[in-house]
N, C-alpha and C. Protein backbone atom coordinates (compact mmCIF):
# COMPACT_ATOMS: atom_id res chain seq x y z
N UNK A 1 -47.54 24.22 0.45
CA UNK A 1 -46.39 23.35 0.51
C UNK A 1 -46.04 22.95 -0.92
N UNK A 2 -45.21 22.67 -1.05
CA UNK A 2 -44.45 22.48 -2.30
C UNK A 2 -44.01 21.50 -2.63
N UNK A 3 -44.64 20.85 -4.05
CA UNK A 3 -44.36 19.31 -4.26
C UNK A 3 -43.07 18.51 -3.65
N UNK A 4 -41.62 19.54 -4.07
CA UNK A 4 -40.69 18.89 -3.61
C UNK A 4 -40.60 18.79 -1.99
N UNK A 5 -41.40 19.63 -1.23
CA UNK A 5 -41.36 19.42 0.54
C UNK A 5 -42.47 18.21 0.47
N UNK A 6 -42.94 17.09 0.07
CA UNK A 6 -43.90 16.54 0.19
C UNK A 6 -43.37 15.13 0.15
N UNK A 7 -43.56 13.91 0.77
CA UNK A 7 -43.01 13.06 1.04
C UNK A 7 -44.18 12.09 0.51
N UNK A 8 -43.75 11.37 -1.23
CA UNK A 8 -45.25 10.63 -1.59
C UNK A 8 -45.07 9.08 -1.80
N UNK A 9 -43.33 8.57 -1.59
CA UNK A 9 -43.09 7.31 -1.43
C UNK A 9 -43.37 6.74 -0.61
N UNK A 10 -44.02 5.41 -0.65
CA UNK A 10 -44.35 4.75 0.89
C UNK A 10 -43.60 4.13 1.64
N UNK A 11 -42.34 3.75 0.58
CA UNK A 11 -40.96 3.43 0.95
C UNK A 11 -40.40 4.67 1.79
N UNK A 12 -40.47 5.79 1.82
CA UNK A 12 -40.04 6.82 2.51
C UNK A 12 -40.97 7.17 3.68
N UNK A 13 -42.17 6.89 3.39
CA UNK A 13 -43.35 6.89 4.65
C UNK A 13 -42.45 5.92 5.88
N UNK A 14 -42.57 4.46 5.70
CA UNK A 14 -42.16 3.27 6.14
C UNK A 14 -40.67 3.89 6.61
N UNK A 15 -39.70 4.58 6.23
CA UNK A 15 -38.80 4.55 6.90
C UNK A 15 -38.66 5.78 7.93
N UNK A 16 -39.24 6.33 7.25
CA UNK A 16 -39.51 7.51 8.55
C UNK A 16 -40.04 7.37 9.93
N UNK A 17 -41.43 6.21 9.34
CA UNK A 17 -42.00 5.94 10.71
C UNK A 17 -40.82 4.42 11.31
N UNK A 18 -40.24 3.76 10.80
CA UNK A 18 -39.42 2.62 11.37
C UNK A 18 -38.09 3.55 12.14
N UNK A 19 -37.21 3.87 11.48
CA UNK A 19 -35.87 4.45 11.97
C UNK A 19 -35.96 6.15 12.50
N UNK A 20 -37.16 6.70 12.56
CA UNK A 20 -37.15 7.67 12.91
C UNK A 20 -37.38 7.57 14.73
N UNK A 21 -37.84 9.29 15.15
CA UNK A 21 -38.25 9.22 16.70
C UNK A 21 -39.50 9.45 16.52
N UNK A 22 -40.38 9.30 17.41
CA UNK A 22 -42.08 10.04 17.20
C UNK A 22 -42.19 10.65 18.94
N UNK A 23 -43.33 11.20 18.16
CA UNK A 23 -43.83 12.01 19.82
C UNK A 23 -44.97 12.43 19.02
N UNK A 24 -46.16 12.72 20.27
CA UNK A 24 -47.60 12.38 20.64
C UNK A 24 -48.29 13.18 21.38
N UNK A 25 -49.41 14.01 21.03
CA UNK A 25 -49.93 14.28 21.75
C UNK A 25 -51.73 13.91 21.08
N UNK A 26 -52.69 14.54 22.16
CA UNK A 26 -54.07 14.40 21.66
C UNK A 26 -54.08 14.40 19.86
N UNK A 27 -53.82 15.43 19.50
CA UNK A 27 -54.83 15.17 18.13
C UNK A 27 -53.29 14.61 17.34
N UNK A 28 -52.30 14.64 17.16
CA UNK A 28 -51.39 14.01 16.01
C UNK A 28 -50.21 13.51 16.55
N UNK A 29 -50.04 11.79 15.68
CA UNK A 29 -48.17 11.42 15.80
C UNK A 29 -47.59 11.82 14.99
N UNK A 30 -46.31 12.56 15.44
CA UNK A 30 -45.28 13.02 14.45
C UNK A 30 -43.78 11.51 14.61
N UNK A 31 -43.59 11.26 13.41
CA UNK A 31 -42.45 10.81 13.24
C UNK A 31 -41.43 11.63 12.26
N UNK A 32 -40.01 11.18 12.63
CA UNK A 32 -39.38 12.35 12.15
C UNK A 32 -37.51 12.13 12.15
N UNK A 33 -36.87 12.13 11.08
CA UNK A 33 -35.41 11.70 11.11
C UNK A 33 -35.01 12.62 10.31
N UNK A 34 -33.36 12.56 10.04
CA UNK A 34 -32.70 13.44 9.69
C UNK A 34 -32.70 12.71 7.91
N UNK A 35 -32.64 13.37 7.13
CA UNK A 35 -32.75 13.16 5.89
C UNK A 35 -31.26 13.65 4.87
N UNK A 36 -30.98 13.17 3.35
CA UNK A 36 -29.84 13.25 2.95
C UNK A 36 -30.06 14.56 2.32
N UNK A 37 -31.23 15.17 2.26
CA UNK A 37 -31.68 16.71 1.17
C UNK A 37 -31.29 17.66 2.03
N UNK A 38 -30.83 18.83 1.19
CA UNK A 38 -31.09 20.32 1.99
C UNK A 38 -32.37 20.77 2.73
N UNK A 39 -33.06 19.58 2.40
CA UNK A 39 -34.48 20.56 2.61
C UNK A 39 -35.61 19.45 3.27
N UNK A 40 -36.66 19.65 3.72
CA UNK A 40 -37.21 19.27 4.88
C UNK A 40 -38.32 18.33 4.21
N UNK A 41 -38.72 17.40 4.71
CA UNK A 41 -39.79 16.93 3.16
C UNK A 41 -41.01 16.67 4.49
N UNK A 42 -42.05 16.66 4.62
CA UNK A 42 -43.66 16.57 4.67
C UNK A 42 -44.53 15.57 4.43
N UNK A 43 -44.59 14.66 5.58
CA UNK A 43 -46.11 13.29 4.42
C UNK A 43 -47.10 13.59 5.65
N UNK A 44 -48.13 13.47 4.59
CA UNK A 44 -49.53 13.50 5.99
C UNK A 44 -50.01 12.23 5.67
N UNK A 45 -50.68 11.51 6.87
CA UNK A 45 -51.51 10.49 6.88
C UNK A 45 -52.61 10.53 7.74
N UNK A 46 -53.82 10.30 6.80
CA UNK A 46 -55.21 10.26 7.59
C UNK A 46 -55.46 9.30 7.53
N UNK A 47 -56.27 8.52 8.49
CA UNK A 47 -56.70 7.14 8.53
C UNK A 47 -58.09 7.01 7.98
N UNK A 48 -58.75 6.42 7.14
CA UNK A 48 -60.28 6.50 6.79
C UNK A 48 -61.03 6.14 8.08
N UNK A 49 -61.02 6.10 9.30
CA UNK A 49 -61.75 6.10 10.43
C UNK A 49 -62.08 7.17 10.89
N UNK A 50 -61.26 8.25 9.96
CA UNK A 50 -61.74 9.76 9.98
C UNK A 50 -62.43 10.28 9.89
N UNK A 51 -63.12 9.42 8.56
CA UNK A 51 -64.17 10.31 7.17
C UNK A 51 -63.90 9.73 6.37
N UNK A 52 -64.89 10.12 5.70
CA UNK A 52 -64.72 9.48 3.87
C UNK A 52 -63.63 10.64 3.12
N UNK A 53 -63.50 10.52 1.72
CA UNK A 53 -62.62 11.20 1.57
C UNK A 53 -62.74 12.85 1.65
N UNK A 54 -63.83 13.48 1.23
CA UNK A 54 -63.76 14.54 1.53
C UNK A 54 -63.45 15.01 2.56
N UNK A 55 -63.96 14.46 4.07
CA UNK A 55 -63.29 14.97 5.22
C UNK A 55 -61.69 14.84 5.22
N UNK A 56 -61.32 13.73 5.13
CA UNK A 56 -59.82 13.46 4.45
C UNK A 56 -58.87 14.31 4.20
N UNK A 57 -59.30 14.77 2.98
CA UNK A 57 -59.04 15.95 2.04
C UNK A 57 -58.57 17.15 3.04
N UNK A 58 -59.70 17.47 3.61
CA UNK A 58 -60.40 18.79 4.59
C UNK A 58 -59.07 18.69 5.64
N UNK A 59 -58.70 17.27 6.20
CA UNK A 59 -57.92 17.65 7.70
C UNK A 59 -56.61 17.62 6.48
N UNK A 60 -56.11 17.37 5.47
CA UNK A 60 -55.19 16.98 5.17
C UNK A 60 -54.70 18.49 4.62
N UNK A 61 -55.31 19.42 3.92
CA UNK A 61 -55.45 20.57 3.58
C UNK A 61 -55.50 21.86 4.68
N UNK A 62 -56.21 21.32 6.04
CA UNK A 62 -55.64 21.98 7.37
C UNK A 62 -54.04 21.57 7.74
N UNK A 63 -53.82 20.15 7.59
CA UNK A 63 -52.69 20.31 8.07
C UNK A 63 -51.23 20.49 7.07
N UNK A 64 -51.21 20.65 6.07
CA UNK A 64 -50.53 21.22 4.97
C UNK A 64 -50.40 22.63 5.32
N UNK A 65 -51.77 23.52 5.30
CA UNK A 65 -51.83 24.84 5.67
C UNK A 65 -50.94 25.34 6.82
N UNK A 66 -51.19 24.35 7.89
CA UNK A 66 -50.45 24.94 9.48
C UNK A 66 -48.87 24.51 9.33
N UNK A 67 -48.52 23.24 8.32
CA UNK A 67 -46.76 23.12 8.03
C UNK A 67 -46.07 24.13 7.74
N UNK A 68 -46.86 25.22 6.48
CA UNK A 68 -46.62 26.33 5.78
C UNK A 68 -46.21 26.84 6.96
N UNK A 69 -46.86 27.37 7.52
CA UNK A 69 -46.71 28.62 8.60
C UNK A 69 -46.03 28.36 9.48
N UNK A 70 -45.79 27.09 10.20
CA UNK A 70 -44.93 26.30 11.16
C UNK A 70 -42.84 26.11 10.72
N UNK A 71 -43.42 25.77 9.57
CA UNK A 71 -42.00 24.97 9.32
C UNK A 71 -41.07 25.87 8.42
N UNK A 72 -39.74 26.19 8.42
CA UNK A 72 -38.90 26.73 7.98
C UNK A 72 -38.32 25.68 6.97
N UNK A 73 -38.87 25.05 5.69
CA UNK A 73 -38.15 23.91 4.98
C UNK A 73 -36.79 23.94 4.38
N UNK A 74 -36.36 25.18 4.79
CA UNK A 74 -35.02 25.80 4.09
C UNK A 74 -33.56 25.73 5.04
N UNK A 75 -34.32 25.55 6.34
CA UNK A 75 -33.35 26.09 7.34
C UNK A 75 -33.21 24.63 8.22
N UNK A 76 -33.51 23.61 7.94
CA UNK A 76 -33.55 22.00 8.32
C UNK A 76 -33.72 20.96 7.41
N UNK A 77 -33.15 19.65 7.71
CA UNK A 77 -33.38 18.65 6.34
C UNK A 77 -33.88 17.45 7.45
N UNK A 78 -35.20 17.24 7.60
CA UNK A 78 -35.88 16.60 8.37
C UNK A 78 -37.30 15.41 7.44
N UNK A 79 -37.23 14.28 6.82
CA UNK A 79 -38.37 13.86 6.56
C UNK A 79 -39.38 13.95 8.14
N UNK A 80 -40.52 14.36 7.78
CA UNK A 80 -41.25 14.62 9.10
C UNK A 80 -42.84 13.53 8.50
N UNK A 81 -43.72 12.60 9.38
CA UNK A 81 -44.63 12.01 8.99
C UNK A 81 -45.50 12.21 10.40
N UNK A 82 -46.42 13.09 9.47
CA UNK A 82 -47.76 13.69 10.40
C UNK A 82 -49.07 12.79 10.41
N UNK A 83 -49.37 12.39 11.51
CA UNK A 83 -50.32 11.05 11.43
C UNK A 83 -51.70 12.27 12.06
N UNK A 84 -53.00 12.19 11.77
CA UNK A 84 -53.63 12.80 12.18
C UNK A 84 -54.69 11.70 13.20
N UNK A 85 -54.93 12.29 14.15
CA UNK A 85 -55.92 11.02 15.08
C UNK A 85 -57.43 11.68 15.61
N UNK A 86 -57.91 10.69 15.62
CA UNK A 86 -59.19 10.82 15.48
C UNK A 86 -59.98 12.16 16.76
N UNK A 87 -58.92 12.70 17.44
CA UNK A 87 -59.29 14.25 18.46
C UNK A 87 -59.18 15.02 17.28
N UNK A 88 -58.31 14.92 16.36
CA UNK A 88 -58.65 16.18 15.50
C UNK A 88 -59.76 16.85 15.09
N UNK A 89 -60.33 15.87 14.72
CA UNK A 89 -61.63 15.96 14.18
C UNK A 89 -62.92 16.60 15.29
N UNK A 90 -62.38 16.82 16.76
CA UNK A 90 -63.26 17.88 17.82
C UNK A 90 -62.10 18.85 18.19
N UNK A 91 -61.30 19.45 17.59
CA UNK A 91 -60.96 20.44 17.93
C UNK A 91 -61.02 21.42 16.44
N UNK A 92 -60.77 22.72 17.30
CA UNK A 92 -60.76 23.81 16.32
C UNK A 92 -59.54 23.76 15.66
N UNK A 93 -58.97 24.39 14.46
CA UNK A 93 -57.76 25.26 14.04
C UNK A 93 -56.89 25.20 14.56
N UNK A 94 -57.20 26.34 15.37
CA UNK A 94 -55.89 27.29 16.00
C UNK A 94 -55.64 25.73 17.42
N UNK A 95 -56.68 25.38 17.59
CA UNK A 95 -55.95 24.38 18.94
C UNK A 95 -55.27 23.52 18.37
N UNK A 96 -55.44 23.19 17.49
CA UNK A 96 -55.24 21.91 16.17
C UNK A 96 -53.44 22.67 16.00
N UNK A 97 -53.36 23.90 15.64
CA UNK A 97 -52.35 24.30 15.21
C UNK A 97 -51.34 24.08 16.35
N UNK A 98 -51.95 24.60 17.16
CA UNK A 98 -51.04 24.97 18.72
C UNK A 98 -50.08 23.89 18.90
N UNK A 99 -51.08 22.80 19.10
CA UNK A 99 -50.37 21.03 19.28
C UNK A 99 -49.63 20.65 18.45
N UNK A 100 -49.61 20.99 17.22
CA UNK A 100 -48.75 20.74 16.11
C UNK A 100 -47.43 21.56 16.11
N UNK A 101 -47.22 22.62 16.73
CA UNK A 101 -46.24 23.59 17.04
C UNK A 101 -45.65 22.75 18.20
N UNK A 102 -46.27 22.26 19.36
CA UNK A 102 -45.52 22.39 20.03
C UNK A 102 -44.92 20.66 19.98
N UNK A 103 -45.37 19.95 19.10
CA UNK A 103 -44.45 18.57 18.70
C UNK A 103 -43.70 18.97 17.91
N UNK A 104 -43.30 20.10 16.77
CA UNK A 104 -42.38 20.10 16.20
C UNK A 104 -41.16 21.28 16.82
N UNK A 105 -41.12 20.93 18.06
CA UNK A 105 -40.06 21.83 18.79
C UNK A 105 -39.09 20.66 19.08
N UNK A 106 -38.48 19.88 17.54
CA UNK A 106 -37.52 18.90 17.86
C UNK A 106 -36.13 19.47 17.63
């Protein structure tokens, strides 16, 4: 993912999750609104009830990886805020991925 798809204001966190929509399943909340850029921007949030930081790191670097492959940032202008919850952390990957695909069928 690419610095500019990356969402690192908290002022932009905060409004995404206030004026946006969300939807939910087991392992992640997605919040998510229409944005003023051509292009799609990305924030992850792990909660330290996760792990310390290295685990952190670890789900935050899985879920960066599965945006890549998921998201078209060229072809939508969406701030999107990926909350990760504490099922992540017992599932695999690819199930991890699956669920994440099928919340961003907005």
């Amino acid at each position: 993912m690419k610095v500019i798809n990356r969402i690192k204001a908290s002022d932009d966190f905060a409004l995404a999750i206030k004026k946006g929509r969300a939807q939910r399943n087991q392992s992640f909340v997605i919040h998510y609104r229409p944005n003023e850029y051509a292009y799609t921007r990305v924030g992850i949030s792990v909660s330290s009830k996760l792990g310390n930081a290295v685990v952190r790191n670890l789900i935050k670097r899985q879920i960066r990886s599965m945006c890549d492959s998921l998201i078209d940032y060229n072809s939508q202008s969406f701030d999107i805020v990926i909350i990760a919850k504490a099922n992540f952390i017992n599932r695999s990957y690819d199930d991890n991925k699956q669920l994440l695909q099928e919340l961003l069928k907005f």
